[in-house]
PDB file of N, CA and C in Angstrom:
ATOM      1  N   UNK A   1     -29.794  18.420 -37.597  1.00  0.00           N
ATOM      2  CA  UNK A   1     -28.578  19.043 -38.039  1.00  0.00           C
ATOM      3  C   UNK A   1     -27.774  19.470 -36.807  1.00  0.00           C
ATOM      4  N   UNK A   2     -26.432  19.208 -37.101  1.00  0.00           N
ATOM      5  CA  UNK A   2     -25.560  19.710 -35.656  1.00  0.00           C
ATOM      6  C   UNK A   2     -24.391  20.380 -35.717  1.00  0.00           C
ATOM      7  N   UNK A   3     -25.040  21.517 -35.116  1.00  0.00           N
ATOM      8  CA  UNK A   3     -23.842  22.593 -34.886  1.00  0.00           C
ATOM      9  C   UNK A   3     -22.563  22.376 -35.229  1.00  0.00           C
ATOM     10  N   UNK A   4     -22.265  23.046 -35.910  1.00  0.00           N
ATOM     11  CA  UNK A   4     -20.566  23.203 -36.191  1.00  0.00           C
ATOM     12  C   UNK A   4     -19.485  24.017 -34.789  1.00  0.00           C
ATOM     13  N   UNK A   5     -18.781  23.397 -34.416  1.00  0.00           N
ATOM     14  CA  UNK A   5     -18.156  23.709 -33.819  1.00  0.00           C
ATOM     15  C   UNK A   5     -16.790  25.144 -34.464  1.00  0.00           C
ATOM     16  N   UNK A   6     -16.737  26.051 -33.421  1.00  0.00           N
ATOM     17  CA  UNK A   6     -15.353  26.787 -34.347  1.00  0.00           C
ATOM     18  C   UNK A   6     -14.374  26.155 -33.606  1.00  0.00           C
ATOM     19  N   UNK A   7     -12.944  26.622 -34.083  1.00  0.00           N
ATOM     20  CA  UNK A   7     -11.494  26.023 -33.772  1.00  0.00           C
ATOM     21  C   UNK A   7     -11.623  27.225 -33.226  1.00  0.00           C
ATOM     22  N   UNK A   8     -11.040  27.184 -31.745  1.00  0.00           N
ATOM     23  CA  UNK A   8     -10.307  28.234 -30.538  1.00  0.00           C
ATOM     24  C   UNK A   8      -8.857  28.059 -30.852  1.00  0.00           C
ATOM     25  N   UNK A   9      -8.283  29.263 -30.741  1.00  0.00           N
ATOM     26  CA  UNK A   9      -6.809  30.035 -31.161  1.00  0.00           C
ATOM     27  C   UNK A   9      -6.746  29.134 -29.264  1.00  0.00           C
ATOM     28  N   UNK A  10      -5.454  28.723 -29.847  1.00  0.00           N
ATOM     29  CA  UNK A  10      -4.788  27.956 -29.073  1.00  0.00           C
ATOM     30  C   UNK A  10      -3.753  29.067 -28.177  1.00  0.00           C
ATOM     31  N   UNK A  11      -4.172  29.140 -26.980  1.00  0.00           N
ATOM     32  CA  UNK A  11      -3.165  30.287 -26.325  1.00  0.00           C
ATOM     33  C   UNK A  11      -1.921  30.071 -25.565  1.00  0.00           C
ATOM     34  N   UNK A  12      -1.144  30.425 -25.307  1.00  0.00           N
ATOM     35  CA  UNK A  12      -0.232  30.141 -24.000  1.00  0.00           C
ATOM     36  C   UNK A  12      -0.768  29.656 -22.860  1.00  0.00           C
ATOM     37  N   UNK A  13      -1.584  30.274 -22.297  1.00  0.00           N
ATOM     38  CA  UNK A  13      -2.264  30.364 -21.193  1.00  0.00           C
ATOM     39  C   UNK A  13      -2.400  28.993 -20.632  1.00  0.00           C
ATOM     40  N   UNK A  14      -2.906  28.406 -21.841  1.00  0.00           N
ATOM     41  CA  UNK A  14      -3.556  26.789 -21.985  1.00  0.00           C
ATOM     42  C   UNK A  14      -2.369  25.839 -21.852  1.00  0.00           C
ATOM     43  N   UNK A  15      -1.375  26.160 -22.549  1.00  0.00           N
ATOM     44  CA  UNK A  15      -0.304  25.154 -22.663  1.00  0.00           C
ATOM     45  C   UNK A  15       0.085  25.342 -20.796  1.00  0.00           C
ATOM     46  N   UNK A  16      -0.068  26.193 -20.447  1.00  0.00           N
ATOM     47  CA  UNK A  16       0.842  26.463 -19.306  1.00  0.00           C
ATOM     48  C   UNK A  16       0.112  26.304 -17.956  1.00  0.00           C
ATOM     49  N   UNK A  17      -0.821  26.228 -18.230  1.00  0.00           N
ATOM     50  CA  UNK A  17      -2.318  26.062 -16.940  1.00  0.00           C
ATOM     51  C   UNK A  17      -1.249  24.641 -16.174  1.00  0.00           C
ATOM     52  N   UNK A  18      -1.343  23.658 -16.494  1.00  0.00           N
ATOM     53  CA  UNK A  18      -0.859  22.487 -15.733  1.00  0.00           C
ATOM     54  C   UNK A  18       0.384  22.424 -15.242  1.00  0.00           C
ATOM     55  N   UNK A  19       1.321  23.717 -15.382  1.00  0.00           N
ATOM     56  CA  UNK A  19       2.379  23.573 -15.171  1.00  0.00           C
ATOM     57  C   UNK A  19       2.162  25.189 -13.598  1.00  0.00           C
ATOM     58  N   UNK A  20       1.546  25.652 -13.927  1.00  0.00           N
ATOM     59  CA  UNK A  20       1.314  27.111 -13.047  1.00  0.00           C
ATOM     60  C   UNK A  20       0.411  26.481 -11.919  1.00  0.00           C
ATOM     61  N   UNK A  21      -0.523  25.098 -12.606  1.00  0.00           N
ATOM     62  CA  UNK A  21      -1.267  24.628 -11.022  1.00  0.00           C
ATOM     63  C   UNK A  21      -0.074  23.325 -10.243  1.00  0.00           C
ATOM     64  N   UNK A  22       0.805  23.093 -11.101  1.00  0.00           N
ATOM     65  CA  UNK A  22       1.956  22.395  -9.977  1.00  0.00           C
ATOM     66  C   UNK A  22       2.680  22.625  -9.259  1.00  0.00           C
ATOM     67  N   UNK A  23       2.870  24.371  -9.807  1.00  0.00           N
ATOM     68  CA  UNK A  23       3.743  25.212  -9.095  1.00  0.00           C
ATOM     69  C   UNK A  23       3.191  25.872  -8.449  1.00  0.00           C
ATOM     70  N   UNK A  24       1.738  26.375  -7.980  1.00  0.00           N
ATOM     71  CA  UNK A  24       1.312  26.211  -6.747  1.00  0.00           C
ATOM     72  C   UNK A  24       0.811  25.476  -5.708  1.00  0.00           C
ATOM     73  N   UNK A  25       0.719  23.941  -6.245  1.00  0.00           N
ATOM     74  CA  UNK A  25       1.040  23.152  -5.198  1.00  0.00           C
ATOM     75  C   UNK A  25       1.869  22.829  -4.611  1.00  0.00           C
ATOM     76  N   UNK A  26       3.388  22.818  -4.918  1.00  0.00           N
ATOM     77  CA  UNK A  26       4.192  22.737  -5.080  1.00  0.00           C
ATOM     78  C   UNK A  26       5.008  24.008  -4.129  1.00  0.00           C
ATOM     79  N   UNK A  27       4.221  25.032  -4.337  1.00  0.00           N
ATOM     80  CA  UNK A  27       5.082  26.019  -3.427  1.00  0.00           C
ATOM     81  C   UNK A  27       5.061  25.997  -1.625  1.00  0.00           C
ATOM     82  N   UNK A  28       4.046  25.510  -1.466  1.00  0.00           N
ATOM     83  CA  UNK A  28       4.575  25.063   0.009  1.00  0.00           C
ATOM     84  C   UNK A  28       5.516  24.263   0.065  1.00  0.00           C
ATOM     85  N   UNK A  29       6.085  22.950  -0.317  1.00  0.00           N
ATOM     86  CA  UNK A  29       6.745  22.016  -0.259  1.00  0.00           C
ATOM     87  C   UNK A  29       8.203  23.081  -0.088  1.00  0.00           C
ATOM     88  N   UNK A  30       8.408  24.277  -1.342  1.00  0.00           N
ATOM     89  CA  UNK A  30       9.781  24.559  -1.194  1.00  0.00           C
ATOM     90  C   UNK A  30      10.144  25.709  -0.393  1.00  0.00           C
ATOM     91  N   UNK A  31       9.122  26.367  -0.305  1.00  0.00           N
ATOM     92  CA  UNK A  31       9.057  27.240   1.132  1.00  0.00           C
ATOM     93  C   UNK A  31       9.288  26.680   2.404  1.00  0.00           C
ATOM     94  N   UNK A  32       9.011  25.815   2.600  1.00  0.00           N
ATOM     95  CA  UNK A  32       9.188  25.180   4.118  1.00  0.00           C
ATOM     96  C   UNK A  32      10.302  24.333   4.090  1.00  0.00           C
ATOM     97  N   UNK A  33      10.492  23.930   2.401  1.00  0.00           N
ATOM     98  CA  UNK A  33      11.958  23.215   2.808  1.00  0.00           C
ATOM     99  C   UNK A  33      12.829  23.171   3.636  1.00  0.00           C
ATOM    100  N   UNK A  34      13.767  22.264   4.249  1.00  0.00           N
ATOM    101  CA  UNK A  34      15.040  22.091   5.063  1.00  0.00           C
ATOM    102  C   UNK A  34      15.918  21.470   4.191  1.00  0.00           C
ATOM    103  N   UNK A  35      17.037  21.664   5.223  1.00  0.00           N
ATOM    104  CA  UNK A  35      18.012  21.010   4.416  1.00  0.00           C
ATOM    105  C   UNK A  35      17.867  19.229   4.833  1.00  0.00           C
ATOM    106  N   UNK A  36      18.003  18.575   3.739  1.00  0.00           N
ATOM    107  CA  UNK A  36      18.051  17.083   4.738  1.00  0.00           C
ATOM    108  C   UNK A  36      19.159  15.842   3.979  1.00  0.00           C
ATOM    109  N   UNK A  37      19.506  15.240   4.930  1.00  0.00           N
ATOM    110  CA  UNK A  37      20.853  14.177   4.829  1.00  0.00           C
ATOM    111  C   UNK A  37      20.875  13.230   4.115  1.00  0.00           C
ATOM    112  N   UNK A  38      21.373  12.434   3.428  1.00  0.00           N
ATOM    113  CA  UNK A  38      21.063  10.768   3.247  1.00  0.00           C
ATOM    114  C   UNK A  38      20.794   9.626   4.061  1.00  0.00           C
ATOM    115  N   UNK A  39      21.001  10.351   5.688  1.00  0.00           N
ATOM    116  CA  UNK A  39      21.044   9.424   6.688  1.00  0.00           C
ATOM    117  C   UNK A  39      19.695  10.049   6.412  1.00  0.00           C
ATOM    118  N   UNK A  40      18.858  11.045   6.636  1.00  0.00           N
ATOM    119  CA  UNK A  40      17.804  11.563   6.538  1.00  0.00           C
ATOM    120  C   UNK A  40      16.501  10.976   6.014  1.00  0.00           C
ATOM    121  N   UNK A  41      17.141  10.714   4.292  1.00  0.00           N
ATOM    122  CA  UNK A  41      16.439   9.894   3.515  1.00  0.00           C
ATOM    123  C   UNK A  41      16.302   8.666   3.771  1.00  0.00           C
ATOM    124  N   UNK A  42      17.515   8.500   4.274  1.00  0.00           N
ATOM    125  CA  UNK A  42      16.893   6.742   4.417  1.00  0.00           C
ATOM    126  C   UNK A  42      16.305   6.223   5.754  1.00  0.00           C
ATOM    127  N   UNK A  43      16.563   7.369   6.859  1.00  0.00           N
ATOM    128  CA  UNK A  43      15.216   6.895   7.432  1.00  0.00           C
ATOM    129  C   UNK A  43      13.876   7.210   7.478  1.00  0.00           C
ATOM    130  N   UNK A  44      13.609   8.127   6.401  1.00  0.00           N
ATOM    131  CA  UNK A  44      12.216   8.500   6.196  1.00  0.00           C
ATOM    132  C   UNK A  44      11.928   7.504   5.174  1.00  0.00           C
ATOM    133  N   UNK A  45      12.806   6.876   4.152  1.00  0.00           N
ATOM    134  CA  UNK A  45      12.108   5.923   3.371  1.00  0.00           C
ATOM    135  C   UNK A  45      11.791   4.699   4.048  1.00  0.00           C
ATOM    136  N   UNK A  46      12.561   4.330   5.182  1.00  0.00           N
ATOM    137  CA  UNK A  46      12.311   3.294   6.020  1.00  0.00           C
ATOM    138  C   UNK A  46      11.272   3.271   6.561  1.00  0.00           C
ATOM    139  N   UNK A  47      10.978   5.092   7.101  1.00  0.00           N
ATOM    140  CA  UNK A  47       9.549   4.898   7.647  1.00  0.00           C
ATOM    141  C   UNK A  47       8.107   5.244   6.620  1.00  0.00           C
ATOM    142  N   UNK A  48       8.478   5.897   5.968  1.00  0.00           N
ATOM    143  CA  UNK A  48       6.808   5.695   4.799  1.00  0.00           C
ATOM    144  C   UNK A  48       7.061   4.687   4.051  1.00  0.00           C
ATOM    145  N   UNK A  49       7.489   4.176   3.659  1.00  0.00           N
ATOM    146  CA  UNK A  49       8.072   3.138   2.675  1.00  0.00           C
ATOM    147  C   UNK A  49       8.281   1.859   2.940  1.00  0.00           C
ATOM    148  N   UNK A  50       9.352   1.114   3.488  1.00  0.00           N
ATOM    149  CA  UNK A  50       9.479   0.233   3.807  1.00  0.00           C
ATOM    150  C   UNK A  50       8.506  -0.863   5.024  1.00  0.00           C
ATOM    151  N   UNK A  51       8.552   0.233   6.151  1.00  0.00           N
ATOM    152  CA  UNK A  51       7.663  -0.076   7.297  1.00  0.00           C
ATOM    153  C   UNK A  51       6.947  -0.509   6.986  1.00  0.00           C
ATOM    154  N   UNK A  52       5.743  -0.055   6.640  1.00  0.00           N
ATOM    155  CA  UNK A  52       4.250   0.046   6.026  1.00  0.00           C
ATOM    156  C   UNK A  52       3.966  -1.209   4.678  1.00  0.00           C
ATOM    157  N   UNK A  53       5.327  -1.177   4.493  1.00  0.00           N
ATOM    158  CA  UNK A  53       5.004  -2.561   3.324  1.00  0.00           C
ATOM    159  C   UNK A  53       5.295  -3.999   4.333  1.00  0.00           C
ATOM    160  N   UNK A  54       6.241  -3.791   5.121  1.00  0.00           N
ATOM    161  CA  UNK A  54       6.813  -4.677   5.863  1.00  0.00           C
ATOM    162  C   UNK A  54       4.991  -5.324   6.626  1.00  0.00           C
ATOM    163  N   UNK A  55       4.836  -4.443   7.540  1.00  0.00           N
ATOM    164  CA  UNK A  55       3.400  -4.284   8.234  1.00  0.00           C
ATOM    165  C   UNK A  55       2.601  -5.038   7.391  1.00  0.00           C
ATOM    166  N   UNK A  56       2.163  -4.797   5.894  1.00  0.00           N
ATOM    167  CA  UNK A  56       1.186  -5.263   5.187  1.00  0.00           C
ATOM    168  C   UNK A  56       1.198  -6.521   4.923  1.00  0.00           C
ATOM    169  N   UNK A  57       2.894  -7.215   4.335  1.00  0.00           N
ATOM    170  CA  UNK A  57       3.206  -8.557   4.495  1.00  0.00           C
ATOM    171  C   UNK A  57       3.091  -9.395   5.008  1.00  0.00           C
ATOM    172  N   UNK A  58       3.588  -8.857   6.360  1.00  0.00           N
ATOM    173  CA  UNK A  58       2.843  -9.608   7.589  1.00  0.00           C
ATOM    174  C   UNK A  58       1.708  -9.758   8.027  1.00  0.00           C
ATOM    175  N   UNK A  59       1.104  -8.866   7.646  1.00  0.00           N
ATOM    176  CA  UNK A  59      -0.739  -8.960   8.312  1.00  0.00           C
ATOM    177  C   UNK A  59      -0.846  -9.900   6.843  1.00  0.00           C
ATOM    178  N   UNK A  60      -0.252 -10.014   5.758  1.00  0.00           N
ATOM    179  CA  UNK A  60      -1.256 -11.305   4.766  1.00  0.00           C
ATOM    180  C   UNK A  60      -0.876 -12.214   4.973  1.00  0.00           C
ATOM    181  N   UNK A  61       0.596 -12.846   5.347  1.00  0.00           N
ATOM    182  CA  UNK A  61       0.917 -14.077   6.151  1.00  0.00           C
ATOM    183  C   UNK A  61      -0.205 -14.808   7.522  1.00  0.00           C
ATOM    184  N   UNK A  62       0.197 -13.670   8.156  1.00  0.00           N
ATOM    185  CA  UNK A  62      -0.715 -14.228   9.283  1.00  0.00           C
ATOM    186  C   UNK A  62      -2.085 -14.361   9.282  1.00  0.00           C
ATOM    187  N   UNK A  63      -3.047 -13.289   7.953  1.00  0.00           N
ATOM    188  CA  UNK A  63      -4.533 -13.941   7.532  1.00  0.00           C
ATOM    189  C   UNK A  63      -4.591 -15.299   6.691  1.00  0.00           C
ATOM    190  N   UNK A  64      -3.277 -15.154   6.308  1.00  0.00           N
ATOM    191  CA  UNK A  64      -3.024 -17.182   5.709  1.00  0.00           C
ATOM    192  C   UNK A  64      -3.212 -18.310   6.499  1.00  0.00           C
ATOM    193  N   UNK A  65      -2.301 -17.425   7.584  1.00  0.00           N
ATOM    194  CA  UNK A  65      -2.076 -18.900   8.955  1.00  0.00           C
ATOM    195  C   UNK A  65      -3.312 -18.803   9.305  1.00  0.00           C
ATOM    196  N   UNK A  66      -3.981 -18.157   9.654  1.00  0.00           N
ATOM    197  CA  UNK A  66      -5.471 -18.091  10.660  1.00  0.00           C
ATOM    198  C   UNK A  66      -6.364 -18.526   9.301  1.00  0.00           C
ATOM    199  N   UNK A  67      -6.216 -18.655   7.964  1.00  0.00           N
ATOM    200  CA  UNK A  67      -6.953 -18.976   7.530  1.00  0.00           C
ATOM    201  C   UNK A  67      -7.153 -20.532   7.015  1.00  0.00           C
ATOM    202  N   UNK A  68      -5.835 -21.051   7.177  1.00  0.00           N
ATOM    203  CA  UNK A  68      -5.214 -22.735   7.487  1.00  0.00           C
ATOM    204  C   UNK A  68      -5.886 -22.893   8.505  1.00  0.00           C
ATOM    205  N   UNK A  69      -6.100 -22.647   9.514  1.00  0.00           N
ATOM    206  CA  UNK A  69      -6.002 -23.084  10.892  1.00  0.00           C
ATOM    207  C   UNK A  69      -7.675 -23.166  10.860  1.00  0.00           C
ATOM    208  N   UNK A  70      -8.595 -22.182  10.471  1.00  0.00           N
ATOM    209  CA  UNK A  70      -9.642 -22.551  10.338  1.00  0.00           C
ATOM    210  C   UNK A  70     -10.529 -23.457   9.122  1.00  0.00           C
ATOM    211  N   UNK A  71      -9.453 -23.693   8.571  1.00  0.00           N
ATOM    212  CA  UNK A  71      -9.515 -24.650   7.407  1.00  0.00           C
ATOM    213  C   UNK A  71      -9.555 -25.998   7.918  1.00  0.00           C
ATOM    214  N   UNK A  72      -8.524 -25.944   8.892  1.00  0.00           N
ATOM    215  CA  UNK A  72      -8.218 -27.712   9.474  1.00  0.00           C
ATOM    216  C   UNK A  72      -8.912 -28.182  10.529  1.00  0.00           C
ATOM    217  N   UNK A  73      -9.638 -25.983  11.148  1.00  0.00           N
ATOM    218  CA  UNK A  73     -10.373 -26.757  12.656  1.00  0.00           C
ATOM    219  C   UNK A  73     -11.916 -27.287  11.921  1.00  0.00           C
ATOM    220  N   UNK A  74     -12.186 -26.603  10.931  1.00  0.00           N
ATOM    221  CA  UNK A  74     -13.322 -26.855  10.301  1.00  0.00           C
ATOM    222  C   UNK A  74     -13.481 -28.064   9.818  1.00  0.00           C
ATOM    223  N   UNK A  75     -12.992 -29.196   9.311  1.00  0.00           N
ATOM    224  CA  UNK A  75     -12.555 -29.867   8.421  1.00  0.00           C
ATOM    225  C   UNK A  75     -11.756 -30.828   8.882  1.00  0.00           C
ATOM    226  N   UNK A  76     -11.789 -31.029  10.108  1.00  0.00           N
ATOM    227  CA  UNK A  76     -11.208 -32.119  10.596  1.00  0.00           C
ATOM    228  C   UNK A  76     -11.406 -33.703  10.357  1.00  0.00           C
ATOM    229  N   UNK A  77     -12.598 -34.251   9.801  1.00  0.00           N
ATOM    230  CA  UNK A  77     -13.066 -35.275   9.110  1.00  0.00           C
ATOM    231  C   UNK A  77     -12.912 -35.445   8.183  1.00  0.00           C
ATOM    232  N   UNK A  78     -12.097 -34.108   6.858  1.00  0.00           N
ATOM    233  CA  UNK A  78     -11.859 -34.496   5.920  1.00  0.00           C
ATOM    234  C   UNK A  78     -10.244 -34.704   5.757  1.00  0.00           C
ATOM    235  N   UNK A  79      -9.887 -35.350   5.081  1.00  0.00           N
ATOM    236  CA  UNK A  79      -8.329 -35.318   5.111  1.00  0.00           C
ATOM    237  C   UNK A  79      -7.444 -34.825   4.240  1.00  0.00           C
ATOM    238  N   UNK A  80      -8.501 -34.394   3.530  1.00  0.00           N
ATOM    239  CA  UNK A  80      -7.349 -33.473   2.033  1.00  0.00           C
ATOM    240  C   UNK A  80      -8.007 -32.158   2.484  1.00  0.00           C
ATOM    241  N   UNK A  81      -9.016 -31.615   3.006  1.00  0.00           N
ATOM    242  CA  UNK A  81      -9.056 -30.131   3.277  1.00  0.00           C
ATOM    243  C   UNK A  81      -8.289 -29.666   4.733  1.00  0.00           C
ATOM    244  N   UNK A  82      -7.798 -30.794   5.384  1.00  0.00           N
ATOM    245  CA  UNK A  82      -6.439 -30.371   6.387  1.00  0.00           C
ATOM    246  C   UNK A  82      -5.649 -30.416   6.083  1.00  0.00           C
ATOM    247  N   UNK A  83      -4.968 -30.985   4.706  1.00  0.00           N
ATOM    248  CA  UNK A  83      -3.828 -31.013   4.283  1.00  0.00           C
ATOM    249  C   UNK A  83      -3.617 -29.867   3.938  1.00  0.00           C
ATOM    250  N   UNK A  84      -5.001 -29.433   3.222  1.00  0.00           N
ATOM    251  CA  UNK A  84      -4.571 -27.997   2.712  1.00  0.00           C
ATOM    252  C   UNK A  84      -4.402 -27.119   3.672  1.00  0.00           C
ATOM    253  N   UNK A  85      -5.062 -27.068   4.729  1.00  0.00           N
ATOM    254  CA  UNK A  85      -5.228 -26.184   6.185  1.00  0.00           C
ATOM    255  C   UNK A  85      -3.546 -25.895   6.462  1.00  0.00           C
ATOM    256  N   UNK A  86      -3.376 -27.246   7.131  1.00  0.00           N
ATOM    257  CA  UNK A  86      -1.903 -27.728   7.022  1.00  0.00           C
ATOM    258  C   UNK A  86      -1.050 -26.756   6.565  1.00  0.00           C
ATOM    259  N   UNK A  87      -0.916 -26.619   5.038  1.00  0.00           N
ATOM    260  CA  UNK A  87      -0.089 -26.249   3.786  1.00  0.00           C
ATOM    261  C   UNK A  87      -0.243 -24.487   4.386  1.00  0.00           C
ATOM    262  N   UNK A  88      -1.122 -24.043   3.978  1.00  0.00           N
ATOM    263  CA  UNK A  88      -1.282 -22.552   4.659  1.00  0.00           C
ATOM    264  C   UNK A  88      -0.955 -21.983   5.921  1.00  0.00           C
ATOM    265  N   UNK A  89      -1.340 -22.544   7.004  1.00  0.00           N
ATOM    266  CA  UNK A  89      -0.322 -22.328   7.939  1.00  0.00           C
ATOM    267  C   UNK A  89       1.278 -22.531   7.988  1.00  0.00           C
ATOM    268  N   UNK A  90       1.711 -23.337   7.084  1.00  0.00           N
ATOM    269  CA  UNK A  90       3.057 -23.476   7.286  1.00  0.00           C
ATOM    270  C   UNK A  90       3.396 -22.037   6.513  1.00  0.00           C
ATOM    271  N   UNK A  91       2.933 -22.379   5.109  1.00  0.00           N
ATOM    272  CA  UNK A  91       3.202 -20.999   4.155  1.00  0.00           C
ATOM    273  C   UNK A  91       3.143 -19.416   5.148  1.00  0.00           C
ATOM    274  N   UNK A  92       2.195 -19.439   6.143  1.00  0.00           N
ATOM    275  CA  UNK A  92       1.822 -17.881   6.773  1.00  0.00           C
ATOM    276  C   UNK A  92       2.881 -18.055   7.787  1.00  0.00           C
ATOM    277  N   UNK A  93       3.678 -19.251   8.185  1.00  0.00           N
ATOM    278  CA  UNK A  93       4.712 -18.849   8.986  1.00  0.00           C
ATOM    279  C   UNK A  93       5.758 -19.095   8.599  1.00  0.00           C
ATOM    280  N   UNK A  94       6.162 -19.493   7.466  1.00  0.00           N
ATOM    281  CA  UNK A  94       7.296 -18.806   6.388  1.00  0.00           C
ATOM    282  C   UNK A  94       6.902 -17.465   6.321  1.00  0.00           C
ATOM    283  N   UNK A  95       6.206 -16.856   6.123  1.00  0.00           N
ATOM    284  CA  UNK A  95       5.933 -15.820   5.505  1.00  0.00           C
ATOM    285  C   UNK A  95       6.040 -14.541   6.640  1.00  0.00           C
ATOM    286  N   UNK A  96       5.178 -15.507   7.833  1.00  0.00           N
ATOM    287  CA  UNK A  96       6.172 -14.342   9.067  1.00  0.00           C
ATOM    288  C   UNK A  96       7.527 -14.026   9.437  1.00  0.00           C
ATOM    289  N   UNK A  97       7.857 -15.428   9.467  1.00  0.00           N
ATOM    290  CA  UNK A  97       9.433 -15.850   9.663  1.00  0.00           C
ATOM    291  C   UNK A  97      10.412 -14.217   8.649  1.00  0.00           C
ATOM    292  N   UNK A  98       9.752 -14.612   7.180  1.00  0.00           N
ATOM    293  CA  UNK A  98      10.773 -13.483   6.696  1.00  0.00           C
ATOM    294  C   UNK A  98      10.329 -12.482   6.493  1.00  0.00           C
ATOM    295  N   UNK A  99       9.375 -11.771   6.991  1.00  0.00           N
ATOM    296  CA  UNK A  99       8.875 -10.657   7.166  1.00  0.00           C
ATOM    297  C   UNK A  99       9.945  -9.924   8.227  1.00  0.00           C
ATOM    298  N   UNK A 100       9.713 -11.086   9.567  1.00  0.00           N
ATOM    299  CA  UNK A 100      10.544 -10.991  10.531  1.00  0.00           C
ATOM    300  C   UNK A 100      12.391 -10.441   9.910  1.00  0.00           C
ATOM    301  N   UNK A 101      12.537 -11.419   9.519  1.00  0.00           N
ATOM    302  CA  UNK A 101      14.391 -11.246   9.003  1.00  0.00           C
ATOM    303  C   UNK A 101      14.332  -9.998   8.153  1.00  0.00           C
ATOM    304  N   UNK A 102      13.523  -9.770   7.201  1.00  0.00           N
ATOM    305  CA  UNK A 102      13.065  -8.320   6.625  1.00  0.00           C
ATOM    306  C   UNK A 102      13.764  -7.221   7.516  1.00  0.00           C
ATOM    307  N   UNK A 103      12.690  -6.854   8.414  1.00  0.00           N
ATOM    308  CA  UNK A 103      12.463  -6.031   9.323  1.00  0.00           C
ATOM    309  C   UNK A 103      14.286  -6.539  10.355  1.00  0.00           C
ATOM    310  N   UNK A 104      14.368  -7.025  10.284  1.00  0.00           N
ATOM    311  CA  UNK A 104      15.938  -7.125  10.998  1.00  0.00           C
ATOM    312  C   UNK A 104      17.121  -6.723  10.352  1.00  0.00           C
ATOM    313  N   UNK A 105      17.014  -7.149   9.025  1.00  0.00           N
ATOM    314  CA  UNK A 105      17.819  -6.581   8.079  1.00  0.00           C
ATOM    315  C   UNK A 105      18.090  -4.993   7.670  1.00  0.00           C
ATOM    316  N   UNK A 106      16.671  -4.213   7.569  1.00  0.00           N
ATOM    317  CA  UNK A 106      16.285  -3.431   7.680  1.00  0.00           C
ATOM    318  C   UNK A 106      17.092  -2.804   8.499  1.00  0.00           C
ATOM    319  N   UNK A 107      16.857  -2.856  10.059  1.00  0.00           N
ATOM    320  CA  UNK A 107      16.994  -2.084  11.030  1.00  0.00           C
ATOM    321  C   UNK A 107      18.933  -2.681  11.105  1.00  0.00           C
ATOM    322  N   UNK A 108      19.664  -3.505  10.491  1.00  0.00           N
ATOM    323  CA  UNK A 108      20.748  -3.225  10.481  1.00  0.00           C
ATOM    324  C   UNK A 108      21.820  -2.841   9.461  1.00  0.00           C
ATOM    325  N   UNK A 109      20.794  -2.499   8.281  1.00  0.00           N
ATOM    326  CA  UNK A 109      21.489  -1.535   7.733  1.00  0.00           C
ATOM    327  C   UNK A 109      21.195  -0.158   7.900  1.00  0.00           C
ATOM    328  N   UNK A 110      20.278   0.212   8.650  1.00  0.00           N
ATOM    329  CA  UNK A 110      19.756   1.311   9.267  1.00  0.00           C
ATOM    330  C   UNK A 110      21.330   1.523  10.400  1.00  0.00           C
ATOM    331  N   UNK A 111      21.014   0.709  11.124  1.00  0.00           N
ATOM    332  CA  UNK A 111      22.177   1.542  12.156  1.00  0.00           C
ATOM    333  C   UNK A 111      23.486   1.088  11.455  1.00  0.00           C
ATOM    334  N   UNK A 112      23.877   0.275  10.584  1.00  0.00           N
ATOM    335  CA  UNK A 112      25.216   0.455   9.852  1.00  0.00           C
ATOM    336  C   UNK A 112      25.633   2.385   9.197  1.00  0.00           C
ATOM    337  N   UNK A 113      24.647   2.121   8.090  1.00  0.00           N
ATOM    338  CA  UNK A 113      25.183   3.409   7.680  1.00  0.00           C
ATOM    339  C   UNK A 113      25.159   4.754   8.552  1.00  0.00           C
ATOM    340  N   UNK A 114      24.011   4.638   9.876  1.00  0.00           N
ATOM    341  CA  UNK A 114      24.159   5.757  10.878  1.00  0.00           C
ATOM    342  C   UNK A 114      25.693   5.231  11.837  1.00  0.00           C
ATOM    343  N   UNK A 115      26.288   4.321  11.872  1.00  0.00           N
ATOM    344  CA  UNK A 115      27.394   4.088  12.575  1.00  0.00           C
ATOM    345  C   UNK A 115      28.177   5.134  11.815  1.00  0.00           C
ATOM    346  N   UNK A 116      28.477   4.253  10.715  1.00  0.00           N
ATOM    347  CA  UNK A 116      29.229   5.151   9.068  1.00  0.00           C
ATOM    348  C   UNK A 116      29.553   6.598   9.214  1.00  0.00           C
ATOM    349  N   UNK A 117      28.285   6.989   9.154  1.00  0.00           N
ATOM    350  CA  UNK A 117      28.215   8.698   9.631  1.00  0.00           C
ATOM    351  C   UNK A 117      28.204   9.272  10.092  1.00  0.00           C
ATOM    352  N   UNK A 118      28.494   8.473  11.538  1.00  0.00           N
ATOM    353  CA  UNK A 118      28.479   9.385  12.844  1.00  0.00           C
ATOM    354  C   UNK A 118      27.495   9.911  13.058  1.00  0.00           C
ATOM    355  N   UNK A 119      26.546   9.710  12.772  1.00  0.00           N
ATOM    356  CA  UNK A 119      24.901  10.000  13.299  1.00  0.00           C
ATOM    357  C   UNK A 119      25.117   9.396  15.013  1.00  0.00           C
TER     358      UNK A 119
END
């Protein structure tokens, strides 16, 4: 036989617990606040954000190319597993190539809108 459970009176307390532990995490963030710019924002999104994805792109391009390349050095007697070798290296340097133009693009709309603003 198994225990009956009772119903607990539903309190405030409860509804509000998840909202009182965000707002003390939360209270450093607005205590230390500054004031900050749009030129501001967008180069902090450039740098946690964009950078870091940019970075990641490129490091999987270039484990493509190096992974062609040991495809074709391996495999040199066969002629359809260098083709494929082949195929992957080209793909990992497309793939640097616009990682590359990325990251250029990037950095000139970066100094456009700091021209803009007199930054």
């Amino acid at each position: 036989m198994t225990p009956q459970r009772t119903a607990r009176a539903h309190t405030p307390y409860g509804v509000l617990r998840p909202l009182f532990l965000a707002g003390n995490l939360l209270l450093p963030l607005f205590a230390f606040a500054e004031e900050i710019t749009v030129y501001d924002l967008i180069g902090r999104i450039g740098d946690y954000v964009v950078n870091p994805l940019i970075f990641l792109m490129f490091s999987v391009a270039f484990l493509v190319f190096i992974w062609g390349l040991v495809q074709f050095v391996m495999n040199l007697d066969n002629e359809e597993a260098r083709s494929t070798g082949i195929k992957h290296m080209i793909w990992g340097i497309i793939g640097m190539v616009i990682m590359l133009g990325v990251n250029g693009i990037k950095t000139i709309i970066q100094n456009t809108v700091n021209t803009i603003g007199g930054v």
